[in-house]
Protein backbone atom coordinates (compact mmCIF):
# COMPACT_ATOMS: atom_id res chain seq x y z
CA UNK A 1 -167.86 -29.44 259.36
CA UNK A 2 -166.50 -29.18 255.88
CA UNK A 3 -165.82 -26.23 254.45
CA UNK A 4 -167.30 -24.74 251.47
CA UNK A 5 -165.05 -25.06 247.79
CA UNK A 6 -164.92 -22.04 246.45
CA UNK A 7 -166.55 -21.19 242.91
CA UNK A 8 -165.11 -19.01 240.68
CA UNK A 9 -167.24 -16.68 239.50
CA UNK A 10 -168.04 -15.82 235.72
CA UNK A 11 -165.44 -13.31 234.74
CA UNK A 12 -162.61 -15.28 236.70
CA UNK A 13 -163.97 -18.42 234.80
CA UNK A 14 -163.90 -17.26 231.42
CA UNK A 15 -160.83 -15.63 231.76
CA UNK A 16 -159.40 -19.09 232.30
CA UNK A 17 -161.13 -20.38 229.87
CA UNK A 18 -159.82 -17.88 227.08
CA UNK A 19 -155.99 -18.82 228.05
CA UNK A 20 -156.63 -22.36 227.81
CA UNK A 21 -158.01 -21.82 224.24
CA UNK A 22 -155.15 -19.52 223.24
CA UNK A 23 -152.59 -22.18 224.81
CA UNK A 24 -154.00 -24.88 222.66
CA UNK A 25 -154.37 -23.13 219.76
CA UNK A 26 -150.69 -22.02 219.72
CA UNK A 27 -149.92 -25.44 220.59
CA UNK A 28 -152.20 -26.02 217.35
CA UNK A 29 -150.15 -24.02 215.02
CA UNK A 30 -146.95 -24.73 216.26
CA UNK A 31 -147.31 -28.66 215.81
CA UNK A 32 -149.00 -28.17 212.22
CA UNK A 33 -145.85 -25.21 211.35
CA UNK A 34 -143.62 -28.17 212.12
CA UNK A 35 -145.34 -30.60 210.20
CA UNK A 36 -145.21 -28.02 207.12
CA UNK A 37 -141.66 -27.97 207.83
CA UNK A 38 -140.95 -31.87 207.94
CA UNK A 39 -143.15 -31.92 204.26
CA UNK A 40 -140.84 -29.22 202.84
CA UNK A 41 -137.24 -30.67 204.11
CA UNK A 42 -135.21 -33.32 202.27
CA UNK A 43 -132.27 -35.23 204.01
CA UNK A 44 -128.96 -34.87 202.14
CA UNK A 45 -129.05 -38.34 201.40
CA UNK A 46 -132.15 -37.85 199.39
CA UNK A 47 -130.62 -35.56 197.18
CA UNK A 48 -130.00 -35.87 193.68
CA UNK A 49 -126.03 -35.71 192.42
CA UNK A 50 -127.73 -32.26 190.65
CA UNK A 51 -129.52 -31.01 193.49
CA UNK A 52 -126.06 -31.05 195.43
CA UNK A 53 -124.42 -29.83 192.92
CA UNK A 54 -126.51 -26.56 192.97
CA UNK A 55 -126.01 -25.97 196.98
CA UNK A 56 -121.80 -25.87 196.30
CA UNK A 57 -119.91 -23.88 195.26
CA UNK A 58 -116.08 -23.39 194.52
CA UNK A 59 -113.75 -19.89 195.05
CA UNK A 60 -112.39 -19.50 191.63
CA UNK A 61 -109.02 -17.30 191.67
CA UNK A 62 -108.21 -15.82 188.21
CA UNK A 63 -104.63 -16.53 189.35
CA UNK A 64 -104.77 -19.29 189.93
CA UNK A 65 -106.13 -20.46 186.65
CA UNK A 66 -106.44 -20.28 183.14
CA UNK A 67 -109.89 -19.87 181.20
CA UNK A 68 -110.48 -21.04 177.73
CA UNK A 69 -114.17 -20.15 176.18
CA UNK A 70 -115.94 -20.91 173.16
CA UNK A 71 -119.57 -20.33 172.51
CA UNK A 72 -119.94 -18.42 175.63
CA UNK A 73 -118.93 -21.48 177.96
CA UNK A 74 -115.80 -20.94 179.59
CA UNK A 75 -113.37 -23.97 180.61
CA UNK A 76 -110.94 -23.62 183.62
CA UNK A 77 -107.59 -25.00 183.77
CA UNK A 78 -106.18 -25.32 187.07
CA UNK A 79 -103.19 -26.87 186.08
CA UNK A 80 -99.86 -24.55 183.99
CA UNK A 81 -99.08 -27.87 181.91
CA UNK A 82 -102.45 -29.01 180.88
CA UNK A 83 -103.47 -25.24 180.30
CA UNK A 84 -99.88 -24.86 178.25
CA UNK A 85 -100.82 -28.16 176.17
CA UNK A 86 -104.50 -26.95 175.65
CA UNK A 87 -103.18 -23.50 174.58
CA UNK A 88 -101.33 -24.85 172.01
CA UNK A 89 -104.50 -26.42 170.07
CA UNK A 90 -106.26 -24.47 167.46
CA UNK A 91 -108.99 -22.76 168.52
CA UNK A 92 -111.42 -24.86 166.33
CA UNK A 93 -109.79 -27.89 168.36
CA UNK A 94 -110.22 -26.20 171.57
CA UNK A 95 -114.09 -25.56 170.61
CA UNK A 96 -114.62 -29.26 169.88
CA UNK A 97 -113.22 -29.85 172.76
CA UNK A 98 -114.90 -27.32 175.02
CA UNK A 99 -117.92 -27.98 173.40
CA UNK A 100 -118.18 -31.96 174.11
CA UNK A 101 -116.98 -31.72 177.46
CA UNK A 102 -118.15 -28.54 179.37
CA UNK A 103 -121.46 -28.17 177.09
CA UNK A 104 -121.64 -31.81 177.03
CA UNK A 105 -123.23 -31.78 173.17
CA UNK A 106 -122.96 -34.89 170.95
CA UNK A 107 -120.96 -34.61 167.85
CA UNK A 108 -123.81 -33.62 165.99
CA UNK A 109 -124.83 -30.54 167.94
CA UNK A 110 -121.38 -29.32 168.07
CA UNK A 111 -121.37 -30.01 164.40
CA UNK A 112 -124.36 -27.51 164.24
CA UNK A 113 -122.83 -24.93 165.94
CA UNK A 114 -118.95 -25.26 164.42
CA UNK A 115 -120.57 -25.84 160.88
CA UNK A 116 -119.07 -28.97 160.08
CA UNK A 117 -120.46 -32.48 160.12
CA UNK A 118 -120.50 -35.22 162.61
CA UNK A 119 -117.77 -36.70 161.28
CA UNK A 120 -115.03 -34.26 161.30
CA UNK A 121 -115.99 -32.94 164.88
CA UNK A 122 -115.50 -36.76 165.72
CA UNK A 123 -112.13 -36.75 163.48
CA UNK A 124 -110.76 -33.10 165.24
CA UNK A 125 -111.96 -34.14 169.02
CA UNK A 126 -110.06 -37.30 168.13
CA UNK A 127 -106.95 -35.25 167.13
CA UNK A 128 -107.11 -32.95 169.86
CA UNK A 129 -107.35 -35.43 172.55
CA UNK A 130 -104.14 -37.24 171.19
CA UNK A 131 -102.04 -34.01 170.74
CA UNK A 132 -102.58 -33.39 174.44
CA UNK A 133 -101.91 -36.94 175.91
CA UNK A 134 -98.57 -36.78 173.65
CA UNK A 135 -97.61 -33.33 175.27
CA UNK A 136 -99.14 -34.18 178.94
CA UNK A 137 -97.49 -37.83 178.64
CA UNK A 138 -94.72 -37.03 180.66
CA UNK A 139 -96.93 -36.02 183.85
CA UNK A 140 -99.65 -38.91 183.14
CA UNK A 141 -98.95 -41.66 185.70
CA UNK A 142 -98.75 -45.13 183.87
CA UNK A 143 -101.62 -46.38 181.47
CA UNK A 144 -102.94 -42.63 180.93
């Protein structure tokens, strides 16, 4: 004769019931918490030249540099020459020049702030820039 399969009975049988609704609910959450995760992450190759920009940074020694500033942007010099040569400018050179290249501000807006007109910021720039490739010329490797 066969034998009789055993039922569970009700409390047994709910209390199977409730894990297997707790395990896939977990399961649940945990699959959608790594979906969230894929939506919020970006591959470095996605990144912009700006958005890797901001996740760098550099160890700046005060000895082993020199710092110029003008308009509350400072400029580091890295190397004794080029610092020497930019040292020797006057200041109003070494704001035009701070000013175009660290700030990044057309002639005009540096005008603005230096009170002087397009023109001569383009004229002292100009200046500046030569001074220094006659002192650096030296250390510039050919066609510099």
């Amino acid at each position: 004769m066969m034998e009789k399969i055993p039922r569970c009975n009700d409390e047994r049988c709910r209390l199977d019931a409730f894990c297997k609704t707790v395990l896939r609910n977990e399961s649940v959450n945990y699959l959608l918490k790594l979906q969230r995760q894929r939506e919020r992450e970006k591959s470095f190759s996605d990144l912009t030249q700006a958005e890797l920009g901001q996740l760098c940074t550099e160890d700046r020694h005060s000895c082993d540099e020199f710092v110029f500033s003008s308009h509350g942007c400072d400029l580091y010099i890295d190397n004794e020459q080029v610092a020497n040569a930019f040292a020797e400018l006057s200041q109003e050179e070494q704001s035009v020049l701070i000013l175009h290249f660290v700030m990044e501000l057309t002639d005009k807006e540096a005008g603005v702030l230096l009170g002087l007109s397009q023109y001569a910021v383009r004229r002292r720039r100009k200046k500046a820039l030569d001074t220094m490739r006659n002192r650096l010329r030296p250390i510039l490797p050919k066609g510099g």
